[in-house]
N, C-alpha and C. Protein backbone atom coordinates (compact mmCIF):
# COMPACT_ATOMS: atom_id res chain seq x y z
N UNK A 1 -90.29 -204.71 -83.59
CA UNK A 1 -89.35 -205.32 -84.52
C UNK A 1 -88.10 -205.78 -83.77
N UNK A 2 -88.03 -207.01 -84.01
CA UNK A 2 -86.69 -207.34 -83.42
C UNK A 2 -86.52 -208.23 -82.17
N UNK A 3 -87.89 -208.51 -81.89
CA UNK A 3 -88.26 -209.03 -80.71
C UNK A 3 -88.31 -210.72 -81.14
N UNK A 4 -88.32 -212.03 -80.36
CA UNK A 4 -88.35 -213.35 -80.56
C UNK A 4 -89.01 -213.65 -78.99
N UNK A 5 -90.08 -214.40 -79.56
CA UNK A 5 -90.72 -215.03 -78.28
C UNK A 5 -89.82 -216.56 -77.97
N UNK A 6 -90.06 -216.80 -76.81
CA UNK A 6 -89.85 -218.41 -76.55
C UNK A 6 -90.31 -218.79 -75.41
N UNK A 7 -91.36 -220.48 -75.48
CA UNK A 7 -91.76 -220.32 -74.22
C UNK A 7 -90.97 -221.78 -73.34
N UNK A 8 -90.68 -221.53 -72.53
CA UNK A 8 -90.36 -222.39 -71.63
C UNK A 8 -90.98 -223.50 -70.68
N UNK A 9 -91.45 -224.64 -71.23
CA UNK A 9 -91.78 -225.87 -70.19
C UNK A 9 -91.50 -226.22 -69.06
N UNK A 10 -91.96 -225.97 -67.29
CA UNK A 10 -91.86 -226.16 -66.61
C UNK A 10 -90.38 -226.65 -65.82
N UNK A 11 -90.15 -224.29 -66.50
CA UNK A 11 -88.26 -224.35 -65.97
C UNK A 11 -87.40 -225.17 -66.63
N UNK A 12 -87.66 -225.95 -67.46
CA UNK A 12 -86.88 -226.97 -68.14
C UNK A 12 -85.86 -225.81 -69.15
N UNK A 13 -84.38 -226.12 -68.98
CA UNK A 13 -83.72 -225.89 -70.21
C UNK A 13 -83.87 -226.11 -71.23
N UNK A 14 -84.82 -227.31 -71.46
CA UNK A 14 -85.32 -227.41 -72.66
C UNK A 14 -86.55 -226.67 -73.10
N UNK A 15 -86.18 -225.90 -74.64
CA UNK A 15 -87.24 -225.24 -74.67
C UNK A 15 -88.51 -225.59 -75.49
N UNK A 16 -90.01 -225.38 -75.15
CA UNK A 16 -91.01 -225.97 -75.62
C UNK A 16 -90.65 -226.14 -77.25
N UNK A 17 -91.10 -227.35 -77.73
CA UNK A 17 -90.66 -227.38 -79.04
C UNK A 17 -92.16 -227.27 -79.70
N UNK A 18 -92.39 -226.16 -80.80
CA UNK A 18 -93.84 -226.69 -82.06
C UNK A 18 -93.92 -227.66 -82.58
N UNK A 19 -95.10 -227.90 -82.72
CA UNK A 19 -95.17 -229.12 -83.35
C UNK A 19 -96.90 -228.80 -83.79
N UNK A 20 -97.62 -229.78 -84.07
CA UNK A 20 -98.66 -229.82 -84.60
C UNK A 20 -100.20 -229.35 -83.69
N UNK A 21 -99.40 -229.49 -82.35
CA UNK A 21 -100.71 -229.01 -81.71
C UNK A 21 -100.38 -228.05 -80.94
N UNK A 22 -98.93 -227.40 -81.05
CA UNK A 22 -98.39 -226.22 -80.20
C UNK A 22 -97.94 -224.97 -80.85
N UNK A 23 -98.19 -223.73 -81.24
CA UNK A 23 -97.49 -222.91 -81.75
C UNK A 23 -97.45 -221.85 -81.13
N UNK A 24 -96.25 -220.90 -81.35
CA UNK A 24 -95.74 -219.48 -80.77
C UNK A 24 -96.00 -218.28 -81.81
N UNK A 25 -96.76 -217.23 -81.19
CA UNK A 25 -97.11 -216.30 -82.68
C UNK A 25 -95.58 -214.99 -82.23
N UNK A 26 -95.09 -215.23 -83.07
CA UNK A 26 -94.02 -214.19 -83.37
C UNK A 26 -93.89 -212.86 -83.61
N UNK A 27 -95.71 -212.48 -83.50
CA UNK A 27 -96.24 -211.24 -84.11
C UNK A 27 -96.83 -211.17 -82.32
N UNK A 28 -96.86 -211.95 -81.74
CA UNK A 28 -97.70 -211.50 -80.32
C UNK A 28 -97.21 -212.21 -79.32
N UNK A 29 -96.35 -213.31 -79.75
CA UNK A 29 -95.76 -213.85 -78.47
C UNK A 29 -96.40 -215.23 -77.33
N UNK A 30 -97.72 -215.11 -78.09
CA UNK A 30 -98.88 -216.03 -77.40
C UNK A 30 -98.10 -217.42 -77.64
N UNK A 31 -99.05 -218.24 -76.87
CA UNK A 31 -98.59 -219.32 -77.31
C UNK A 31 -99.63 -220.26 -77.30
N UNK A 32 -100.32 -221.02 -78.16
CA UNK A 32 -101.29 -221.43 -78.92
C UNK A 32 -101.09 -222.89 -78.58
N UNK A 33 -102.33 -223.38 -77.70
CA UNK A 33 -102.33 -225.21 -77.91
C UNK A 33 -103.58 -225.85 -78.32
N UNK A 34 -103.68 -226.74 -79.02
CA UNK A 34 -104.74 -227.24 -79.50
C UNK A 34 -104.75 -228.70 -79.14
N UNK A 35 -106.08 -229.07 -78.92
CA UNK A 35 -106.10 -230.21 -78.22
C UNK A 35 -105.00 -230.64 -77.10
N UNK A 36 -105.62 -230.14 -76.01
CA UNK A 36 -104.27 -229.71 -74.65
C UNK A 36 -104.77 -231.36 -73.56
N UNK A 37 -103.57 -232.09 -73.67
CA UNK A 37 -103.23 -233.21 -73.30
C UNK A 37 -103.28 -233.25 -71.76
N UNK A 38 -103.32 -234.11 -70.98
CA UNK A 38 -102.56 -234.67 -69.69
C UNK A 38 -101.23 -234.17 -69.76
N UNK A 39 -100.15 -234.27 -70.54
CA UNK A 39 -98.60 -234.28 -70.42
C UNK A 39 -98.66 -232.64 -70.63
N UNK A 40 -99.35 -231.69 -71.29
CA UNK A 40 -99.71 -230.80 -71.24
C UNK A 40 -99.59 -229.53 -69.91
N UNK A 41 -99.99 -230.41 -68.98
CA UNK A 41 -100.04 -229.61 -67.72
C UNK A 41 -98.67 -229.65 -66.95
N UNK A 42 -98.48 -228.13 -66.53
CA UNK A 42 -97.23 -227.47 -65.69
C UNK A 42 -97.22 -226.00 -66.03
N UNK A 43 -96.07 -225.76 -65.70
CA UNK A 43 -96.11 -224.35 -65.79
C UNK A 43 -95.50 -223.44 -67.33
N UNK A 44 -95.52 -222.48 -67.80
CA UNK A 44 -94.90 -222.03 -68.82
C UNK A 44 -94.69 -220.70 -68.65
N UNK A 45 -93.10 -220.87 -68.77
CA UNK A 45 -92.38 -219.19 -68.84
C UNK A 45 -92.36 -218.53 -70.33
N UNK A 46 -92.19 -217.51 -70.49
CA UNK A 46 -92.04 -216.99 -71.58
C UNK A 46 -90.52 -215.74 -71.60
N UNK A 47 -90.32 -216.34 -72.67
CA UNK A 47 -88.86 -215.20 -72.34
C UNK A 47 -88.72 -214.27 -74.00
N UNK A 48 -88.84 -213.20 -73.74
CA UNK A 48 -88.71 -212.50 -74.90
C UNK A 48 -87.41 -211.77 -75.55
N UNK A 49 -86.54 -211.95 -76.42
CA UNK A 49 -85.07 -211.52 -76.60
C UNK A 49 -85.29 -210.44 -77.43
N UNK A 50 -84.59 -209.50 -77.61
CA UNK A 50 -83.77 -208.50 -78.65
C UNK A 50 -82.69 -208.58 -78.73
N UNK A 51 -82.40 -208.75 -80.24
CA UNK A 51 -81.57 -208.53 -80.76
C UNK A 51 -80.77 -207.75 -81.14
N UNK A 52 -81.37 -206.76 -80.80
CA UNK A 52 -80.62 -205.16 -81.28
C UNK A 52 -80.05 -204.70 -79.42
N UNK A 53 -80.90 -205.20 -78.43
CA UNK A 53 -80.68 -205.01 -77.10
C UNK A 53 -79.49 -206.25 -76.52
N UNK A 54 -79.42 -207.18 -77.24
CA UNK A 54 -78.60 -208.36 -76.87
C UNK A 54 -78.95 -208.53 -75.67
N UNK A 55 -80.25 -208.83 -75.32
CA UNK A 55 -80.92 -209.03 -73.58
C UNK A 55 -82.19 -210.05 -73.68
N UNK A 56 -82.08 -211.33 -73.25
CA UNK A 56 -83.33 -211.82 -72.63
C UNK A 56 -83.81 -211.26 -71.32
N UNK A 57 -85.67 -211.17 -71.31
CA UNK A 57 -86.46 -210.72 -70.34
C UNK A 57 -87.58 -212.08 -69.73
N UNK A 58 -87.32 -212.16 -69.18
CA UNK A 58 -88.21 -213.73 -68.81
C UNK A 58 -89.87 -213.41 -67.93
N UNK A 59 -90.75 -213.95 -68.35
CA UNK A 59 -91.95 -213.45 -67.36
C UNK A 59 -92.38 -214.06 -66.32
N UNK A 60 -93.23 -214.13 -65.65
CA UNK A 60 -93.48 -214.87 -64.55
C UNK A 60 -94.01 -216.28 -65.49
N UNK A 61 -94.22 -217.44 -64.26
CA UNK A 61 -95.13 -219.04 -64.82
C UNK A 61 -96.05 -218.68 -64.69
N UNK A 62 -96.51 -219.52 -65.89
CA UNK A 62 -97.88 -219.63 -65.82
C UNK A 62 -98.27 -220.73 -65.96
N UNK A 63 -99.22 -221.27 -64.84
CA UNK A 63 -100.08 -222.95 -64.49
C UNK A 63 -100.77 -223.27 -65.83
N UNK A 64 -100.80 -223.99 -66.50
CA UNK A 64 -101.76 -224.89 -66.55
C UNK A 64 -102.25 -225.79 -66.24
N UNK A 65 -103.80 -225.89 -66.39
CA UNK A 65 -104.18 -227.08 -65.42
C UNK A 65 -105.27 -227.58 -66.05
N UNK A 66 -105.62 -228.64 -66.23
CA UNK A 66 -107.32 -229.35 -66.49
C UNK A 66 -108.33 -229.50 -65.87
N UNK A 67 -109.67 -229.12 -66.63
CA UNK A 67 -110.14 -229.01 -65.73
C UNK A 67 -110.88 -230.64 -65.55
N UNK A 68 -111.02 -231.07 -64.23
CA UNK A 68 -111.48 -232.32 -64.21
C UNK A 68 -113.35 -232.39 -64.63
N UNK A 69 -114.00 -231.39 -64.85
CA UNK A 69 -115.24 -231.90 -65.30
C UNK A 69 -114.83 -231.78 -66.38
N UNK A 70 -114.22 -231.48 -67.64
CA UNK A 70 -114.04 -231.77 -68.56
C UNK A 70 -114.98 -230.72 -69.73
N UNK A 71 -115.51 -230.26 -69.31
CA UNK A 71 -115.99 -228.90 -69.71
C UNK A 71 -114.72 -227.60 -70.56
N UNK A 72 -115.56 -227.47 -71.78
CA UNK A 72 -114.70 -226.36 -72.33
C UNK A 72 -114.85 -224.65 -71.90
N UNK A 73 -113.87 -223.92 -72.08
CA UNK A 73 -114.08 -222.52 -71.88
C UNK A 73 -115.58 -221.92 -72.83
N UNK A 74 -116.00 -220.94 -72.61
CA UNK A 74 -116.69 -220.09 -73.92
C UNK A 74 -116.42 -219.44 -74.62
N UNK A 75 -115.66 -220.01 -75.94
CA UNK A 75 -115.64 -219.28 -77.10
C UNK A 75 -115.87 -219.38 -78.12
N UNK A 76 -116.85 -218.48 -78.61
CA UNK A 76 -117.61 -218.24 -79.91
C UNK A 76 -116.22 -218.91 -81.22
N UNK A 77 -117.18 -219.60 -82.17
CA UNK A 77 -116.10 -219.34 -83.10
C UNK A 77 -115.82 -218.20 -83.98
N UNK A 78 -114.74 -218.29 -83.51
CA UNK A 78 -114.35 -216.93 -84.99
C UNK A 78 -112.95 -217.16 -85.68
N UNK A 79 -112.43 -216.55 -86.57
CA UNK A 79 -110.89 -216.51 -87.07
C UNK A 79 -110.46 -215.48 -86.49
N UNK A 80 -109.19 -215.35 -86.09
CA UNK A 80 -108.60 -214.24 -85.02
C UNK A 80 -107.02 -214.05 -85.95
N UNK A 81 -107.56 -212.63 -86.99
CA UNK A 81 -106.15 -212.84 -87.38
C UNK A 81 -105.79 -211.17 -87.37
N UNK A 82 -104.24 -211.18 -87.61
CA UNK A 82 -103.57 -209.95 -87.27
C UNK A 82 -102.60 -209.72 -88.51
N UNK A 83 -102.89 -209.92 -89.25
CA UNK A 83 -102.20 -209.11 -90.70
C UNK A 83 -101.93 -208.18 -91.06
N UNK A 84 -100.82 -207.57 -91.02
CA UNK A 84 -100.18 -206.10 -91.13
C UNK A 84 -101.10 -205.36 -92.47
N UNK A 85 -101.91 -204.27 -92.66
CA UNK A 85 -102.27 -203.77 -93.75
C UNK A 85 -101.84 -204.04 -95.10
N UNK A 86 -100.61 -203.90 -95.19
CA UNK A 86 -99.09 -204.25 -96.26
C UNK A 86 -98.29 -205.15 -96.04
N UNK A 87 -98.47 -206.23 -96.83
CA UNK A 87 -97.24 -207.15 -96.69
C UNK A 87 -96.25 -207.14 -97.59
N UNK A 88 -94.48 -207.03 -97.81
CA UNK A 88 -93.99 -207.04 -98.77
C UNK A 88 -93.34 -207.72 -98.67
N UNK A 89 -92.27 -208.16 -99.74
CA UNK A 89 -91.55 -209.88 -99.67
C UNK A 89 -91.06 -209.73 -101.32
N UNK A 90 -89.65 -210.36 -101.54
CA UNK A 90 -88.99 -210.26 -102.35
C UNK A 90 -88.95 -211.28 -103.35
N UNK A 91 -89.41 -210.98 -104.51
CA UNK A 91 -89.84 -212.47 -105.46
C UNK A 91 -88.74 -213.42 -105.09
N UNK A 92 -89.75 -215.05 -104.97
CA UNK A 92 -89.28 -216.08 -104.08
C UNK A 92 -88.82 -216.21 -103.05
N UNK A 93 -89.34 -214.78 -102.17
CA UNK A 93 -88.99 -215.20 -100.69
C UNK A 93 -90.60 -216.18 -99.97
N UNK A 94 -90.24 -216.31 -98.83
CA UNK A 94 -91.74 -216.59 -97.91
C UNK A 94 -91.92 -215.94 -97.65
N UNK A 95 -93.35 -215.99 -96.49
CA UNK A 95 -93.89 -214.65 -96.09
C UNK A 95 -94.68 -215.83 -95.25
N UNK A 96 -94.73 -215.36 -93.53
CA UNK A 96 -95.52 -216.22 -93.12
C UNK A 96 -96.91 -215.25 -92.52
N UNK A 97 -97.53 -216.00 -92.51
CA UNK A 97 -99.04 -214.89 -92.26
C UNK A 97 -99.66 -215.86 -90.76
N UNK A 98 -99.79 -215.27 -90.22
CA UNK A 98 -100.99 -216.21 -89.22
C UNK A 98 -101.91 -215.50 -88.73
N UNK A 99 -103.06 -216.62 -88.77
CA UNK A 99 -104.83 -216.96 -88.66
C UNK A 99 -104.98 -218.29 -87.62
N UNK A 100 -105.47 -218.09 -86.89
CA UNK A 100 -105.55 -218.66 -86.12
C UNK A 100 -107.70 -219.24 -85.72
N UNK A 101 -107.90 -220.64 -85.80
CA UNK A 101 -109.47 -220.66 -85.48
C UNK A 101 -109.36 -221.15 -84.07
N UNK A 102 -110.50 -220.18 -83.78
CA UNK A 102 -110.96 -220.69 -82.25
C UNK A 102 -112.30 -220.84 -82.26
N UNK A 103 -112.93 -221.80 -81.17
CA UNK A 103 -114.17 -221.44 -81.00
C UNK A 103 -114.26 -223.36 -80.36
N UNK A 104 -115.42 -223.49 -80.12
CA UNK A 104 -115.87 -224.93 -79.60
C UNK A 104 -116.55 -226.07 -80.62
């Protein structure tokens, strides 16, 4: 609790922004691309803050790269989700849940 992921684009001060084919899970920190582009490839830091610690922790880069035969990884499809047993939420608040599909 209390933790905020963010990932970082190839050292850039600017930080990776979501959008439709990029997301950050806030429950795990991952960071999720779908349909992964040419402009896609470099490196990505990840830096994790607390708030209660008032401290960013930054991790090592990590490459991405394409592969030139163009060949996908192996993964089965499945839904990969992590939903707390109990969810509670205050009439008319949100509540965000994530499910995530993978597979080929």
């Amino acid at each position: 609790p209390g933790l905020s992921y963010t990932w970082i684009f190839n050292n850039n001060t600017l930080y990776l922004q979501e959008d439709s084919r990029r997301f950050v899970s806030q429950a795990t920190g991952n960071l999720y691309l779908a349909k992964v582009e040419p402009w896609d490839v470099g490196n990505y830091t990840c830096a994790v803050s607390s708030a209660a610690a008032q401290r960013r922790v930054w991790g090592p880069p990590t490459a991405l790269t394409l592969r030139g035969d163009g060949a996908m990884g192996e993964y089965e499809p499945k839904i990969e989700v992590r939903f707390p047993e109990t969810t509670y939420a205050a009439k008319g608040s949100s509540v965000r849940l994530e499910c995530f599909a993978l597979g080929k």
